[in-house]
Protein backbone atom coordinates (compact mmCIF):
# COMPACT_ATOMS: atom_id res chain seq x y z
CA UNK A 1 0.00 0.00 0.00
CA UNK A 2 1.61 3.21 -1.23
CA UNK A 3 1.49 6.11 1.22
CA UNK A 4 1.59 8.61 -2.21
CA UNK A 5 -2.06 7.26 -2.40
CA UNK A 6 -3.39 8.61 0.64
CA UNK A 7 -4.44 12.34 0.13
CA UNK A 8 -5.67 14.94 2.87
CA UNK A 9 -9.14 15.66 2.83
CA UNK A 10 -11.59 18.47 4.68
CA UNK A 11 -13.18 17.05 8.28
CA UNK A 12 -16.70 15.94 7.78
CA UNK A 13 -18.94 17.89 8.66
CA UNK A 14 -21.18 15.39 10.48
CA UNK A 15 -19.52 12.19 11.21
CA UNK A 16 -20.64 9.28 13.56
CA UNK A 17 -18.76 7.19 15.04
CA UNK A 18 -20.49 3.72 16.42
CA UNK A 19 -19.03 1.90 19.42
CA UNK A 20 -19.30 -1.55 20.90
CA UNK A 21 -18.47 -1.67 24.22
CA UNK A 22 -18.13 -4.90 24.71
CA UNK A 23 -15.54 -6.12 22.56
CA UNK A 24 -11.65 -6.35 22.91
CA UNK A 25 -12.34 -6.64 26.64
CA UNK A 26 -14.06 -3.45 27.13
CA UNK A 27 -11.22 -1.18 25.13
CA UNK A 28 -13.11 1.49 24.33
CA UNK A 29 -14.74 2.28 27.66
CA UNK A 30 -11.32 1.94 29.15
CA UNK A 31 -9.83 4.65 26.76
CA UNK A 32 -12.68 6.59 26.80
CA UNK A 33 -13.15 6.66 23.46
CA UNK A 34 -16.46 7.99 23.46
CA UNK A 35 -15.93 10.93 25.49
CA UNK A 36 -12.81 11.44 23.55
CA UNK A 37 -14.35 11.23 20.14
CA UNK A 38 -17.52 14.24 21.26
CA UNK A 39 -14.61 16.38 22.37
CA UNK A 40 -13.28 16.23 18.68
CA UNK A 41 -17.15 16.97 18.03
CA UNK A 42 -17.62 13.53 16.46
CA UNK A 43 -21.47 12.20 17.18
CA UNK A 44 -20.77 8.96 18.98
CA UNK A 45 -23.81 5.80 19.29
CA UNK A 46 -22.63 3.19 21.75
CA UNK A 47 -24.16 0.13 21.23
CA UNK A 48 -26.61 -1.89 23.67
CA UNK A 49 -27.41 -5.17 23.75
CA UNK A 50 -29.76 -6.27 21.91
CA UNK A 51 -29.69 -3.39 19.31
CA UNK A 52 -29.42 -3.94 15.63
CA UNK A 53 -25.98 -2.13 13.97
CA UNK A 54 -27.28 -2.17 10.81
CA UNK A 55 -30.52 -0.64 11.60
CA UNK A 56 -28.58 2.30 13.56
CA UNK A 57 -26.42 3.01 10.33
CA UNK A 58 -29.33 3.63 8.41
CA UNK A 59 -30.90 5.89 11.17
CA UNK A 60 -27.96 7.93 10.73
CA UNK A 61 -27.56 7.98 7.44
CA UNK A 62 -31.10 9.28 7.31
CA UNK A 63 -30.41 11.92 9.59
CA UNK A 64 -27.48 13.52 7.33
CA UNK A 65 -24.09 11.54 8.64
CA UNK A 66 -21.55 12.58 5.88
CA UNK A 67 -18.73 10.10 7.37
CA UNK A 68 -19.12 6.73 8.91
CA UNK A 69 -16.74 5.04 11.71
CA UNK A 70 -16.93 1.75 13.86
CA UNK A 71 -14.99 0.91 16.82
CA UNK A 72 -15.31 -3.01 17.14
CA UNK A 73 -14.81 -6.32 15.93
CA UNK A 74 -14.22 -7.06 11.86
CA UNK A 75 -17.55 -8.27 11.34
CA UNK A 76 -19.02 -4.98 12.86
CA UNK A 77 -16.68 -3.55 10.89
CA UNK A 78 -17.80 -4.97 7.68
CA UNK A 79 -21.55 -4.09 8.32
CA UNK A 80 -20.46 -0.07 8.48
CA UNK A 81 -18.18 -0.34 5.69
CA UNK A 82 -20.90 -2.35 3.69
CA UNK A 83 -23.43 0.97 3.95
CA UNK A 84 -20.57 3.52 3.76
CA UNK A 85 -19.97 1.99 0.21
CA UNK A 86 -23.18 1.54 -0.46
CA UNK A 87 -23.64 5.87 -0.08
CA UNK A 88 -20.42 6.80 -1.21
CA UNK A 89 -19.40 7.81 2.33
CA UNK A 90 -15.96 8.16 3.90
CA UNK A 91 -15.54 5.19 6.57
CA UNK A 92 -13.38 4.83 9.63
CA UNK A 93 -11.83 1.92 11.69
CA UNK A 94 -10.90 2.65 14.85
CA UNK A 95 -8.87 -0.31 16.68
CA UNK A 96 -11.61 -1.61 19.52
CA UNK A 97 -11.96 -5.20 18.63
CA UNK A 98 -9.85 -7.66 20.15
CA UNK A 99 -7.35 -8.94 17.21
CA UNK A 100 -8.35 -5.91 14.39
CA UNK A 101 -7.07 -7.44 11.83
CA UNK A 102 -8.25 -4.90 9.00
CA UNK A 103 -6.96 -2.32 11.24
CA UNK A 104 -3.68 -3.75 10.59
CA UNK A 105 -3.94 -3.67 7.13
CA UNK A 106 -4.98 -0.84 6.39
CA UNK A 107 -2.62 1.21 8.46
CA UNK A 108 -4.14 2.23 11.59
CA UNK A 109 -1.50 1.53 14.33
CA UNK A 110 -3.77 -0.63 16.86
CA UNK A 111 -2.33 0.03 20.53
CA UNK A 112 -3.47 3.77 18.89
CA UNK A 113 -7.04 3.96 19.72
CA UNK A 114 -7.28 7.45 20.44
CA UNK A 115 -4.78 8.27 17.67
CA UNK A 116 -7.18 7.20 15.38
CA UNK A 117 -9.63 9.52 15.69
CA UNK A 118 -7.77 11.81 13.84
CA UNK A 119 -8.95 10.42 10.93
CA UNK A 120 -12.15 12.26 11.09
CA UNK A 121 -10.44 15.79 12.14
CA UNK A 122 -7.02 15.47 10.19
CA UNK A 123 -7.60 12.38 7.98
CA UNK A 124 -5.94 10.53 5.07
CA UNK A 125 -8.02 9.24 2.82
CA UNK A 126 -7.89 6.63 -0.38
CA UNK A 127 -10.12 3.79 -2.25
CA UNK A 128 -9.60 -0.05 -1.55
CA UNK A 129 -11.73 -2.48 -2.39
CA UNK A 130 -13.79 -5.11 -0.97
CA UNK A 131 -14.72 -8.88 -1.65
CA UNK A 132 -18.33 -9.96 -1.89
CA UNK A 133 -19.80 -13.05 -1.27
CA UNK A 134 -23.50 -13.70 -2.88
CA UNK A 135 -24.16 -9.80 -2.28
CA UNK A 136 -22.95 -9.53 1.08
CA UNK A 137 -19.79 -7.71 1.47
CA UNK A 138 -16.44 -8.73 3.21
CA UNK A 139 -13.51 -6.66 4.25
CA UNK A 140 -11.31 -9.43 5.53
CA UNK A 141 -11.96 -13.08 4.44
CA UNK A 142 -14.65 -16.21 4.07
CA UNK A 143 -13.70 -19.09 5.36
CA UNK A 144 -15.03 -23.26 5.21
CA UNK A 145 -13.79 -26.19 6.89
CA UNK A 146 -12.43 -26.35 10.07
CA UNK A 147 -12.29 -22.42 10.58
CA UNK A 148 -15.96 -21.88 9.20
CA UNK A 149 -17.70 -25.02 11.65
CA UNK A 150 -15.18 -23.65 14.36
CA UNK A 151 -17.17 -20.38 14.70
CA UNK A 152 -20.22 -21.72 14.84
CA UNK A 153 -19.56 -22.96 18.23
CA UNK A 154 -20.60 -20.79 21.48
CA UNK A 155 -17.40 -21.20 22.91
CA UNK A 156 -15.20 -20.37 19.58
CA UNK A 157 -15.06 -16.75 20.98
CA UNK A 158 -13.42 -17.47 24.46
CA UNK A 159 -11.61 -20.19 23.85
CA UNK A 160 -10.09 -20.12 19.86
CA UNK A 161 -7.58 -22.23 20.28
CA UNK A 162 -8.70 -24.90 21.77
CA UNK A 163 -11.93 -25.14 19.57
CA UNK A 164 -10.65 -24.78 16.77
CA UNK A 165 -7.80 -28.12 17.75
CA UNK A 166 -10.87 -29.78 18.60
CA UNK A 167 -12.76 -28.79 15.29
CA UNK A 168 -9.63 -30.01 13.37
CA UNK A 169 -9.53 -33.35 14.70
CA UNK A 170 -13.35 -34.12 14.04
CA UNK A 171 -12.78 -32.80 10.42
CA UNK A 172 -9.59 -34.43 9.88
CA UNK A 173 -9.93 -37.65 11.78
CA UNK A 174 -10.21 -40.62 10.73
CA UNK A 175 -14.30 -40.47 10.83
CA UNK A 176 -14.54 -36.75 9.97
CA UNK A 177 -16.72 -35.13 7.50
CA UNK A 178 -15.17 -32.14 5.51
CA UNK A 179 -17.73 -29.91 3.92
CA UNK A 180 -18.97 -31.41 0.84
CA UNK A 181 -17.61 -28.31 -1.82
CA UNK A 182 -16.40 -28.04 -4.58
CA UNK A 183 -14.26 -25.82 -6.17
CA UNK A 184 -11.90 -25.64 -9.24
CA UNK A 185 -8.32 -24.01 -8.87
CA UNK A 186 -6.95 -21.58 -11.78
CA UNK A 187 -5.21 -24.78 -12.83
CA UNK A 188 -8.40 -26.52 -13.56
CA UNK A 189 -8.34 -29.08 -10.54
CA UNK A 190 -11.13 -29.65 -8.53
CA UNK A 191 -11.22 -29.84 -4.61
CA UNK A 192 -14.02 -31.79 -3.60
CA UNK A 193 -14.29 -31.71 0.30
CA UNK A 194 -11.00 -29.51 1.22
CA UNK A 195 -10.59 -29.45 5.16
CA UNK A 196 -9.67 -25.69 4.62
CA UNK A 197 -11.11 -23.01 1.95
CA UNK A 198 -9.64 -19.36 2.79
CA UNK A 199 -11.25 -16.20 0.55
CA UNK A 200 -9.74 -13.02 0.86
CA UNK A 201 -10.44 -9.51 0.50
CA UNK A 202 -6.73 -9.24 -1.52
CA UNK A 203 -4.71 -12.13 -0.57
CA UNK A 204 -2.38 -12.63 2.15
CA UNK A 205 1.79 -12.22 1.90
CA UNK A 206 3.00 -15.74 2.14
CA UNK A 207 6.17 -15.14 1.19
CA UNK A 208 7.58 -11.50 2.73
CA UNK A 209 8.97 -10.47 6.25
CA UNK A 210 5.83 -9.06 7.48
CA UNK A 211 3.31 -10.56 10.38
CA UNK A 212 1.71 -13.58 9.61
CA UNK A 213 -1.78 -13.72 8.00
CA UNK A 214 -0.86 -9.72 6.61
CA UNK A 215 -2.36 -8.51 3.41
CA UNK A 216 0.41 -6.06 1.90
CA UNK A 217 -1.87 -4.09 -0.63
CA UNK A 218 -5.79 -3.96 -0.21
CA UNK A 219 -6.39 -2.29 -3.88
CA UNK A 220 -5.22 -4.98 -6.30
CA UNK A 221 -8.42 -6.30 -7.58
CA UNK A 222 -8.00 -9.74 -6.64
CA UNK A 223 -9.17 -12.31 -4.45
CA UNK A 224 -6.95 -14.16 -2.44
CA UNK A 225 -7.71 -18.08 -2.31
CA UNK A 226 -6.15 -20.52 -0.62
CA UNK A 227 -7.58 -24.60 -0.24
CA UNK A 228 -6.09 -26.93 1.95
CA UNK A 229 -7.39 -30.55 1.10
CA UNK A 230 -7.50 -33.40 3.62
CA UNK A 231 -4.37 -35.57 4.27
CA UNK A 232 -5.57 -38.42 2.30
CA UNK A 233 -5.66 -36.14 -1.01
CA UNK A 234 -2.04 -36.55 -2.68
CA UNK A 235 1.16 -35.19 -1.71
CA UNK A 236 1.10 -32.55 -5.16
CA UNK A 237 -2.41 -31.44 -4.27
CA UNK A 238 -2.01 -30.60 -0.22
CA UNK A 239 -2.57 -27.23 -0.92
CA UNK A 240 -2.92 -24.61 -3.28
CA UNK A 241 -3.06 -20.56 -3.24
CA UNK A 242 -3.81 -18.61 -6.09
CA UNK A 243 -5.92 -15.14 -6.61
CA UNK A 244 -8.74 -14.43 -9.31
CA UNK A 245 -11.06 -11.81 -9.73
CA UNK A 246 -14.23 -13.99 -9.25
CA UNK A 247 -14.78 -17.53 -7.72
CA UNK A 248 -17.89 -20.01 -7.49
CA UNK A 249 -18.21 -22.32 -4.83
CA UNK A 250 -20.88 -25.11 -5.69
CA UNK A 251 -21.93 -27.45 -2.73
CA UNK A 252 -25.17 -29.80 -2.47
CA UNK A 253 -26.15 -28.73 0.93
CA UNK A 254 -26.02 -25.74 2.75
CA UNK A 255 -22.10 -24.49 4.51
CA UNK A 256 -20.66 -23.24 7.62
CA UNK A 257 -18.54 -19.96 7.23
CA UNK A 258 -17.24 -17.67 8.63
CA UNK A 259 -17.53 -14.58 7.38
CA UNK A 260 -15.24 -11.58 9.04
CA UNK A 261 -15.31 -13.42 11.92
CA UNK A 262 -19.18 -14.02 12.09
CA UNK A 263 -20.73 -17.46 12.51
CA UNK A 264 -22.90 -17.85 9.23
CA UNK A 265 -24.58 -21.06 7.04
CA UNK A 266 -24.89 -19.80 3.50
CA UNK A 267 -26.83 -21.59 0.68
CA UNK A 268 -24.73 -22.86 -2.47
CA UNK A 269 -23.97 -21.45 -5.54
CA UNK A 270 -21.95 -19.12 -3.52
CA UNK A 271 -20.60 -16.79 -5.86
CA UNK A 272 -17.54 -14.68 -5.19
CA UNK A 273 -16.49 -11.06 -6.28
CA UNK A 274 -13.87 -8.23 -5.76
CA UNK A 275 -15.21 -4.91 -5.98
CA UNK A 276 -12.11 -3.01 -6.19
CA UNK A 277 -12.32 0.54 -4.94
CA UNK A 278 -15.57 0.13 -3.84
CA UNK A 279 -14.80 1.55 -0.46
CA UNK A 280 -13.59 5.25 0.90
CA UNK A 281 -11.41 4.45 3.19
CA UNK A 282 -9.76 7.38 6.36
CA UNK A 283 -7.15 7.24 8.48
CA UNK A 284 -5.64 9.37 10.96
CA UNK A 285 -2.61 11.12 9.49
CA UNK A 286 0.11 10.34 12.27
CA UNK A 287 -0.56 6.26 10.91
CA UNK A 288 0.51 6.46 7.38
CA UNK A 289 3.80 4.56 8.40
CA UNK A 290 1.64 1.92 10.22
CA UNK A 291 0.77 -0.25 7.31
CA UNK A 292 1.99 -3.28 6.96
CA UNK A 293 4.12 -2.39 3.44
CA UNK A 294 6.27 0.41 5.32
CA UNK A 295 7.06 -2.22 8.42
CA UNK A 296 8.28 -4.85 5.59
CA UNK A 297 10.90 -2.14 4.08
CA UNK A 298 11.99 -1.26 7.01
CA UNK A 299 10.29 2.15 7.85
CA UNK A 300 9.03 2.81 11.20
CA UNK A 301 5.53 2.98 12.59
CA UNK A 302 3.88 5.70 14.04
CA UNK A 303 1.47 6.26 16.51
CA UNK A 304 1.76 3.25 18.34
């Protein structure tokens, strides 16, 4: 991701800036973010349970909100992002989920959760795009397999690890089911049940000095795919990673995913797009050596 791309923009004139309070272990109300962010005159909505985020957006939206921010998880992330393309409006991550993975990405230093307000009063701002998956949109990745039935558990969210060792072993044991997909790769094999299918927004660096599971760029126009078949499948067909604009999955029964993060069961054809530039994206200006391109060459992070 090229800082040169980033240009300065005016403050909005009436952004919002929704908060969950409950994620990343209570963050936000420990930073204060939402007093912070009505000092900078930013309209703040903190969530309660029980209260639909999508259903807020639009109430603001309604009432005139010219820039769009979330402070939370990825898949709250993705729901604010999904209407902030959908009108054309500037949108705003701000670091309050627990791992904040598109955070990362994008450039927003994440022990910075204060610093990143400044990308409503002295932002940066750019276009990068966004996968889709059968019209919903995606700002990190889809996955199937032993990812996709791992979130689907109640316990997935407080103990990861352990479910998701668990979810392996029942998938790739020796009386596991892997979901019945398929899927062709851009050498024209198939993958029929793989115990792994990864989708990403851009794909991931596999092969640079960066952190694990980092996209370097979010603006090439690609998907990222990656399928991991079972053990039993042969040595020379493992695994496989390539990108693609566009991807169908076809499947005879419906399939666990997750989607951002989110526990989801989607109904086959699933059909896969990038929307490239799709989204407005803001950050503050003291992050713009946070991404994860300027750590690989060497530069040094700000803000955090």
């Amino acid at each position: 991701m090229s800082e040169q791309r980033w240009r300065q923009v005016d403050p909005p004139a009436r952004p919002v800036l929704f908060v969950n309070p409950r994620l990343g272990g209570g963050k936000a109300p420990r930073a204060a973010l939402a007093e912070n962010a009505r000092a900078r005159g930013i309209r703040c909505v903190v969530l309660e349970p029980g209260q639909e985020l999508a259903a807020l957006v639009r109430e603001e939206i309604a009432g005139g909100a010219d820039t769009l921010g979330m402070a939370g998880g990825d898949g709250s992330l993705a729901v604010v992002a999904a209407a902030a393309s959908a009108h054309e409006l500037p949108f705003v991550c701000v670091p309050a989920g627990t791992r904040n993975h598109f955070a990362r990405d994008l450039g927003v230093a994440r022990r910075d959760i204060i610093g990143a307000l400044g990308a409503f009063t002295d932002g940066l701002e750019r276009r990068i795009d966004v996968g889709e998956i059968n019209g919903r949109l995606f700002v990190n990745n889809v996955s199937f397999g032993i990812y996709g039935d791992a979130v689907q558990r109640p316990d997935y969210r407080h103990a990861k690890l352990r479910v998701l060792l668990e979810t392996a072993q029942e998938v790739l044991g020796p009386s596991g089911s892997a979901p019945a997909l398929r899927i062709v790769d851009d050498r024209g094999r198939e993958h029929a049940q793989p115990a792994v299918l990864l989708v990403s927004n851009n794909p991931y660096a596999v092969d640079r000095p960066v952190e694990p599971g980092t996209r370097l760029r979010l603006d090439t126009g690609r998907l990222g795919i990656v399928v991991l078949d079972r053990p039993d499948e042969p040595p020379h067909r493992a695994a496989r990673a390539w990108t693609a604009s566009s991807l169908q999955v076809d499947a005879a029964t419906p399939l666990h995913a997750g989607i951002d993060g989110e526990a989801l069961t989607l109904d086959p054809p699933l059909q896969f797009a990038s929307r490239p530039g799709a989204l407005r994206v803001r950050i503050s200006s003291r992050h713009l050596r946070a991404a994860p391109v300027a750590r690989s060459a060497g530069e040094p992070a700000t803000g955090g």
